[in-house]
Protein backbone atom coordinates (compact mmCIF):
# COMPACT_ATOMS: atom_id res chain seq x y z
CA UNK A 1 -12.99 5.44 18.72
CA UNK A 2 -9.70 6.77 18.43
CA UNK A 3 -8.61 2.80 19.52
CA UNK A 4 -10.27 1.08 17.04
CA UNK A 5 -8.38 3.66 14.23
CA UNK A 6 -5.55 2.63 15.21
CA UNK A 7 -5.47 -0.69 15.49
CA UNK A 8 -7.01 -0.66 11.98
CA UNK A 9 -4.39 1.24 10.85
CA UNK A 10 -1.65 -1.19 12.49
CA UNK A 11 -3.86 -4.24 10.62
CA UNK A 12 -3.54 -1.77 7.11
CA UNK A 13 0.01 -1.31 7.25
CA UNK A 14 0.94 -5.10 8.16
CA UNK A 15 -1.46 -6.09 4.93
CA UNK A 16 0.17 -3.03 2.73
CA UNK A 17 3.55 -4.32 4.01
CA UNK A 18 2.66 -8.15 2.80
CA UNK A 19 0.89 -6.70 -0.33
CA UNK A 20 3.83 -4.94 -1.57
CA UNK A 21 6.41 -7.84 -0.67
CA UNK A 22 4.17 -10.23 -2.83
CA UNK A 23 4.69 -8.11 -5.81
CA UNK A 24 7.42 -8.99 -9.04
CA UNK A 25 10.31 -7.71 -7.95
CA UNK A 26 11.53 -7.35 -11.74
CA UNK A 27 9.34 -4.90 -12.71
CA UNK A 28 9.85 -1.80 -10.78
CA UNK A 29 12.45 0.98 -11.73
CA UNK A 30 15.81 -1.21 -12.14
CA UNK A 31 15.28 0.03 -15.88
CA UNK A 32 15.65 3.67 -14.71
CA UNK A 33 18.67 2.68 -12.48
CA UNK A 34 21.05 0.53 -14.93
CA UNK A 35 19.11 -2.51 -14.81
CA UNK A 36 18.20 -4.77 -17.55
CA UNK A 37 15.11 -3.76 -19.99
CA UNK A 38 13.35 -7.03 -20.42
CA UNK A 39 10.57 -5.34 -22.36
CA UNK A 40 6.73 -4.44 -21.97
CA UNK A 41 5.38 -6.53 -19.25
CA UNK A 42 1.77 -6.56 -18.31
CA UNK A 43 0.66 -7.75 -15.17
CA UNK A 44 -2.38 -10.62 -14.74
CA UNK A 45 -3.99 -12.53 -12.65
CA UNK A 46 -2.82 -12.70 -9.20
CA UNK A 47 -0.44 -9.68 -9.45
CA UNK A 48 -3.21 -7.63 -11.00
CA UNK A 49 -4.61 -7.78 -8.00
CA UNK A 50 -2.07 -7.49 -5.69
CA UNK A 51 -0.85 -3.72 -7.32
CA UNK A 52 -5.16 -2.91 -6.92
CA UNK A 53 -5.20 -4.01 -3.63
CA UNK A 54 -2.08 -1.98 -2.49
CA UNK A 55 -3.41 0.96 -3.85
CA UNK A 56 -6.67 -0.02 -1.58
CA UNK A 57 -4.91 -0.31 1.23
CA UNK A 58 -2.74 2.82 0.92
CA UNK A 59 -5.85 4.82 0.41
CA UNK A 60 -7.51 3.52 3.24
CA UNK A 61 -4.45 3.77 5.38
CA UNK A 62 -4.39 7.74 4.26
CA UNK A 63 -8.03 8.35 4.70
CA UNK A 64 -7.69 6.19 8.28
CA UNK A 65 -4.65 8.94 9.28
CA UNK A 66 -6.25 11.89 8.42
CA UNK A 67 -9.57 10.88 10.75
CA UNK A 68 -7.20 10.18 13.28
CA UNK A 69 -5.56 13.32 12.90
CA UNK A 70 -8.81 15.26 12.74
CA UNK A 71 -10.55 13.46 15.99
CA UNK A 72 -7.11 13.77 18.23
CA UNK A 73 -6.75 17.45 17.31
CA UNK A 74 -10.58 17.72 18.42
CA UNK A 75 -10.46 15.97 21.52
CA UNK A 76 -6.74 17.88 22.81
């Protein structure tokens, strides 16, 4: 059990890693930093998706770490 966890959890983070790489690279916090304000930007279609689907992933990559910190504490 605890092998299947984990390699789902390898297969999660490679995806999340992707997933996050795919995103606009304009539109994070440059703003905050000194960066150039380029004004309210909305995000559709394809990129939409990807910022839903890393969310997805992160939660499922939390929830997937805390079983597999629950099941190897029970079976120590």
């Amino acid at each position: 059990m605890l092998k299947i966890i984990n390699i789902a959890e390898i297969v999660i983070a490679i995806l999340l890693i992707i997933s996050i790489l795919l995103q606009n690279r304009g539109a994070g916090l440059s703003g905050a930093f000194g960066g150039g304000f380029e004004g309210y930007y909305t995000r559709r279609g394809f990129e939409r998706f990807l910022v839903y689907f890393s969310i997805a992933l992160s939660t499922a990559f939390i929830i997937l770490a805390i079983i597999n910190l629950i099941l190897s504490n029970k079976l120590s």
